[in-house]
Structures are given as C-alpha cells and as structure tokens.
C-alpha atoms as a PDB file:
ATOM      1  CA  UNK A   1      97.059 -65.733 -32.086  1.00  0.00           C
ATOM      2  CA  UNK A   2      97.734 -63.173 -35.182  1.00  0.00           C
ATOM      3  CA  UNK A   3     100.660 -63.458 -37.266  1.00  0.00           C
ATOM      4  CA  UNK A   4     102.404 -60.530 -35.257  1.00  0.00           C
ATOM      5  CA  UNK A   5     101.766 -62.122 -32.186  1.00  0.00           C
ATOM      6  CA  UNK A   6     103.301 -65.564 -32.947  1.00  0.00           C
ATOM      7  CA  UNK A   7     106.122 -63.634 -34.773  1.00  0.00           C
ATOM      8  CA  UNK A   8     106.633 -61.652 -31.426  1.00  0.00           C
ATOM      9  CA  UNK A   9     107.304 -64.098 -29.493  1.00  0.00           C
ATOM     10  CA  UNK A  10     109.749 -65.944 -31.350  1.00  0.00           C
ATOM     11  CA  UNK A  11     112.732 -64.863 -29.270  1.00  0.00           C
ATOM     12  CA  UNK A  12     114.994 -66.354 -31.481  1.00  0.00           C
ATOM     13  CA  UNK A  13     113.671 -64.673 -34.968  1.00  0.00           C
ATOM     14  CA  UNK A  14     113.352 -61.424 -33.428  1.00  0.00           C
ATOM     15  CA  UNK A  15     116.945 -61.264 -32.753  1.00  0.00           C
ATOM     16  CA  UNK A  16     117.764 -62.558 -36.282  1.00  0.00           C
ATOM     17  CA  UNK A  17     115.571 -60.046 -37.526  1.00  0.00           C
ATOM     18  CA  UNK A  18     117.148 -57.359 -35.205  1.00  0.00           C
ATOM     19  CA  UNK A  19     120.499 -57.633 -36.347  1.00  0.00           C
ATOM     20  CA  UNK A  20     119.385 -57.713 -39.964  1.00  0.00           C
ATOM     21  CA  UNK A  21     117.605 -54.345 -39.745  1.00  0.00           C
ATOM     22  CA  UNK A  22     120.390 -52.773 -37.792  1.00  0.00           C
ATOM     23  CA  UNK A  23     123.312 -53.774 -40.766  1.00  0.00           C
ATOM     24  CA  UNK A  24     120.268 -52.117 -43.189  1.00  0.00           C
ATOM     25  CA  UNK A  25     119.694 -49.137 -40.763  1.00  0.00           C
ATOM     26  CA  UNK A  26     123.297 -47.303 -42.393  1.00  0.00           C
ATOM     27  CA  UNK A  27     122.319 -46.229 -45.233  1.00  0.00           C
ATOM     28  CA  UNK A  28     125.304 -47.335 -46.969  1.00  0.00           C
ATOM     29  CA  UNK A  29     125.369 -50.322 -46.206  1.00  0.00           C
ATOM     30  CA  UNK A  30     121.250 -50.364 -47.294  1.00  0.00           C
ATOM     31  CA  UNK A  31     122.303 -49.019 -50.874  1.00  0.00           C
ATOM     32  CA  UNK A  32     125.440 -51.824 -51.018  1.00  0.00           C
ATOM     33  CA  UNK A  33     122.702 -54.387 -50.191  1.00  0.00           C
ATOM     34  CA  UNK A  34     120.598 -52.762 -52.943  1.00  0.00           C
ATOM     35  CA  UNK A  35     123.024 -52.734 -55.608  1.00  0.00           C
ATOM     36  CA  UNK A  36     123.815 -56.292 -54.851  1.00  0.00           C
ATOM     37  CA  UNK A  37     120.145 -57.262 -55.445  1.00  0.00           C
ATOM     38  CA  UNK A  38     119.554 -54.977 -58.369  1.00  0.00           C
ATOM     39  CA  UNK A  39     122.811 -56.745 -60.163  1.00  0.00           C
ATOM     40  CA  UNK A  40     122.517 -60.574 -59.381  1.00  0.00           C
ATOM     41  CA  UNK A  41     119.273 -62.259 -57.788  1.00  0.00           C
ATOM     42  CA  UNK A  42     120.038 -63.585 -54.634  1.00  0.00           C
ATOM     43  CA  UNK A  43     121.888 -66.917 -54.610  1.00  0.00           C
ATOM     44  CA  UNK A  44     123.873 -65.921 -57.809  1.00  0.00           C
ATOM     45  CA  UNK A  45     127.563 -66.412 -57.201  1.00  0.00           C
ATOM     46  CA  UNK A  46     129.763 -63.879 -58.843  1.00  0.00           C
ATOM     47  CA  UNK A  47     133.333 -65.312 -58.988  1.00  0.00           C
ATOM     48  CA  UNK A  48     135.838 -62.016 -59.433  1.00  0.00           C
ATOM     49  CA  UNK A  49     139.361 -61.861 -58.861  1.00  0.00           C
ATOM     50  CA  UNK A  50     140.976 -59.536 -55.657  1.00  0.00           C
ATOM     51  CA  UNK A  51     142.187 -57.355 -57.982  1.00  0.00           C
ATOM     52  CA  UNK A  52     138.324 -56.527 -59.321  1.00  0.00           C
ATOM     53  CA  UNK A  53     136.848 -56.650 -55.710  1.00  0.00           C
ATOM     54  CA  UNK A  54     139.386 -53.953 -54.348  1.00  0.00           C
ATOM     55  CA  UNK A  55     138.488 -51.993 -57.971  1.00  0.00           C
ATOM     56  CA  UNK A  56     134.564 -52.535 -57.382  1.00  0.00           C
ATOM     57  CA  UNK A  57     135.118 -51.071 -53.601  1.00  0.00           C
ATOM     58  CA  UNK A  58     137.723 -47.904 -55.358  1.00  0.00           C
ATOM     59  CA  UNK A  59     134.189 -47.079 -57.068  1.00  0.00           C
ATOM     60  CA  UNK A  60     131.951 -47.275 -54.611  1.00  0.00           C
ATOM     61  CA  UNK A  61     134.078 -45.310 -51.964  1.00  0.00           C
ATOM     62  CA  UNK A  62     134.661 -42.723 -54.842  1.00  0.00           C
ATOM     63  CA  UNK A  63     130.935 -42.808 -55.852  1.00  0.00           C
ATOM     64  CA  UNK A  64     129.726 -42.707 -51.792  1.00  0.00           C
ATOM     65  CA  UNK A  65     132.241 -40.152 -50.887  1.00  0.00           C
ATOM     66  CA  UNK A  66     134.115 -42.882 -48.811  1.00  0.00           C
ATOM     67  CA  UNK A  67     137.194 -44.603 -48.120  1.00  0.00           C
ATOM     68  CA  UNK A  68     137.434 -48.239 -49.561  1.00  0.00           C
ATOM     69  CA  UNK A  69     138.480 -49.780 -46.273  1.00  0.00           C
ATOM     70  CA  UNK A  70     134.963 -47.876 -45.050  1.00  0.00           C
ATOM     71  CA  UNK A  71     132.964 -50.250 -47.815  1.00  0.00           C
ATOM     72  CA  UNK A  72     135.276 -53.278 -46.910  1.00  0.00           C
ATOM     73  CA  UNK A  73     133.799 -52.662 -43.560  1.00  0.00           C
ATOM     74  CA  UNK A  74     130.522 -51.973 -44.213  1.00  0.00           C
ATOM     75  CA  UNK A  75     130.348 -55.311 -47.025  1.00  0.00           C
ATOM     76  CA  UNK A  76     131.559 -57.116 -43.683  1.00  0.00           C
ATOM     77  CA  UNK A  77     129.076 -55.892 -41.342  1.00  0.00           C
ATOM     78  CA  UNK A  78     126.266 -57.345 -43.853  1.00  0.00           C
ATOM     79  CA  UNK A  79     128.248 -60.527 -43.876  1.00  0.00           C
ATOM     80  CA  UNK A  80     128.655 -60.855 -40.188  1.00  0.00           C
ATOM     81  CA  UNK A  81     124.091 -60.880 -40.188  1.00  0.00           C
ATOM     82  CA  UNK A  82     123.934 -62.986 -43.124  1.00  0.00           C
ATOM     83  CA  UNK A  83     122.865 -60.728 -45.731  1.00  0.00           C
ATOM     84  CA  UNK A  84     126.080 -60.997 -47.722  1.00  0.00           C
ATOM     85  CA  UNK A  85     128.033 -63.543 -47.768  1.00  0.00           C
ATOM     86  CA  UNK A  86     132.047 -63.583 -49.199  1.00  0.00           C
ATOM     87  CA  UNK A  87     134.342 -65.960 -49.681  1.00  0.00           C
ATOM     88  CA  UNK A  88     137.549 -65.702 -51.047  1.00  0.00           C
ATOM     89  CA  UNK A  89     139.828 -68.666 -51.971  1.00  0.00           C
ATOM     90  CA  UNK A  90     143.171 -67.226 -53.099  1.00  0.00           C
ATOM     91  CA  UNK A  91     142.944 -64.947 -55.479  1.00  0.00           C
ATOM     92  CA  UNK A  92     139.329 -65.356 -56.023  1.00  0.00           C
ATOM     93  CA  UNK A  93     136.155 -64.103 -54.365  1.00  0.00           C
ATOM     94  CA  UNK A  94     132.855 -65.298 -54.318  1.00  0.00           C
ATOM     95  CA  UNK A  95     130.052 -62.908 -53.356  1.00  0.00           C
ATOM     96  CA  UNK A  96     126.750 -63.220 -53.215  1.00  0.00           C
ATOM     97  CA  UNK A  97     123.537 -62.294 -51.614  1.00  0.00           C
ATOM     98  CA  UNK A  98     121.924 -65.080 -49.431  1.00  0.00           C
ATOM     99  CA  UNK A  99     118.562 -66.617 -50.542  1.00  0.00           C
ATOM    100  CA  UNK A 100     116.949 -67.138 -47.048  1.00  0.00           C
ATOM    101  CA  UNK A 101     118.337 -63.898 -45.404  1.00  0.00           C
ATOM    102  CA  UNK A 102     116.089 -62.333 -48.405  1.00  0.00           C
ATOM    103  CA  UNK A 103     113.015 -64.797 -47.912  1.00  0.00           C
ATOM    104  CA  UNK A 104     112.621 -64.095 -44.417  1.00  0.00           C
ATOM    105  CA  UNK A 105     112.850 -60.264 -44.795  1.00  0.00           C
ATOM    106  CA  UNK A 106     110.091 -61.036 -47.136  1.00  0.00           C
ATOM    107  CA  UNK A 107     108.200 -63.313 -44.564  1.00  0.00           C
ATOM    108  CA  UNK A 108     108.651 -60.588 -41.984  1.00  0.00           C
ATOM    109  CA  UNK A 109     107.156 -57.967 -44.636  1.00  0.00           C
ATOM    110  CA  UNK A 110     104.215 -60.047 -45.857  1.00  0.00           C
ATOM    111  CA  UNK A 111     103.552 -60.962 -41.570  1.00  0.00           C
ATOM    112  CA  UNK A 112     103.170 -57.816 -40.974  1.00  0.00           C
ATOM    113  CA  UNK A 113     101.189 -56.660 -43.923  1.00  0.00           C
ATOM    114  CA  UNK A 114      98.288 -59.044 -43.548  1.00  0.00           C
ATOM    115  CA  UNK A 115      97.527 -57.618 -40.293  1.00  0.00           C
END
C-alpha cells in the first residue's frame, strides 16, 4: 500500500486534514496564518496585552481592507482547527501557532510528494 493509499484511508486524518485546508482555503485567513509563521516559529508564545491584540487586529483590518471583528473572526476560525491557538488570561493573551498542526501539514506535503 503507497503512502497515499494508507493516508486515504485514515478516516480520522482526512477529516483533520479537511478542516485544516478549509480554515486555509480564505485567503485571509491563509495570509494571517502566514504572517504568524513568518514572525514567530511555531510553538513560540507571544504574551501581549488586549490592548495590543485589538491594535494588531486595527492593522490588519486596515491593511486587508477589513473590519477588525472580520480578523477576530477569521483568527478564531484557525483556532477552532487547531492552527492557532489563543488564550487570554485577563488582560493578557497568549498566541501562538501550534507545532503539530504545522508538522502534519508537512507530513501530508512530504506523503504526497514521494509518490
């Protein structure tokens, strides 16, 4: 059985995998997820305060043409799959972009490409 083929029929995986491509299918959400990558390697927990969250989101609504509630949304829809993940304790937030969402994006990659 080839890589693809065992990947196939792992039910389970393939709906994992499903949801993560549909959060990345928006391309807004795709460049959030990029930014987030390009700034901090995954794992890296960046501690900010609300106050610098709600100012990071001004930016990128005013930079993306958007509202801010539109990127609060869209920074929640790639928590809800796993991609991000936030967590805010008070006044503070923790953000960061998960290790083994981005290791099996790369597993799926490198399955496919040694076909």
């Amino acid at each position: 059985m080839s890589n693809i083929e065992s990947l196939e029929n792992d039910l389970p995986l393939i709906a994992e995998y499903s949801k993560m491509f549909k959060a990345l299918s928006n391309p807004i959400r795709l460049r959030i997820f990029l930014r987030s990558l390009a700034k901090h390697p995954p794992g890296t927990i960046v501690d900010i305060d609300v106050d610098t969250m709600l100012s990071c989101q001004r930016s990128l609504a005013e930079e993306y043409g958007l509202a801010p509630s539109t990127i609060s949304h869209h920074i929640k829809e790639l928590s809800n799959v796993g991609l991000l993940h936030v967590q805010r304790t008070g006044q503070q937030v923790a953000i960061w972009v998960d290790v083994d969402a981005v290791e099996k994006l790369k597993l799926f990659f490198n399955h496919v490409s040694n076909e």
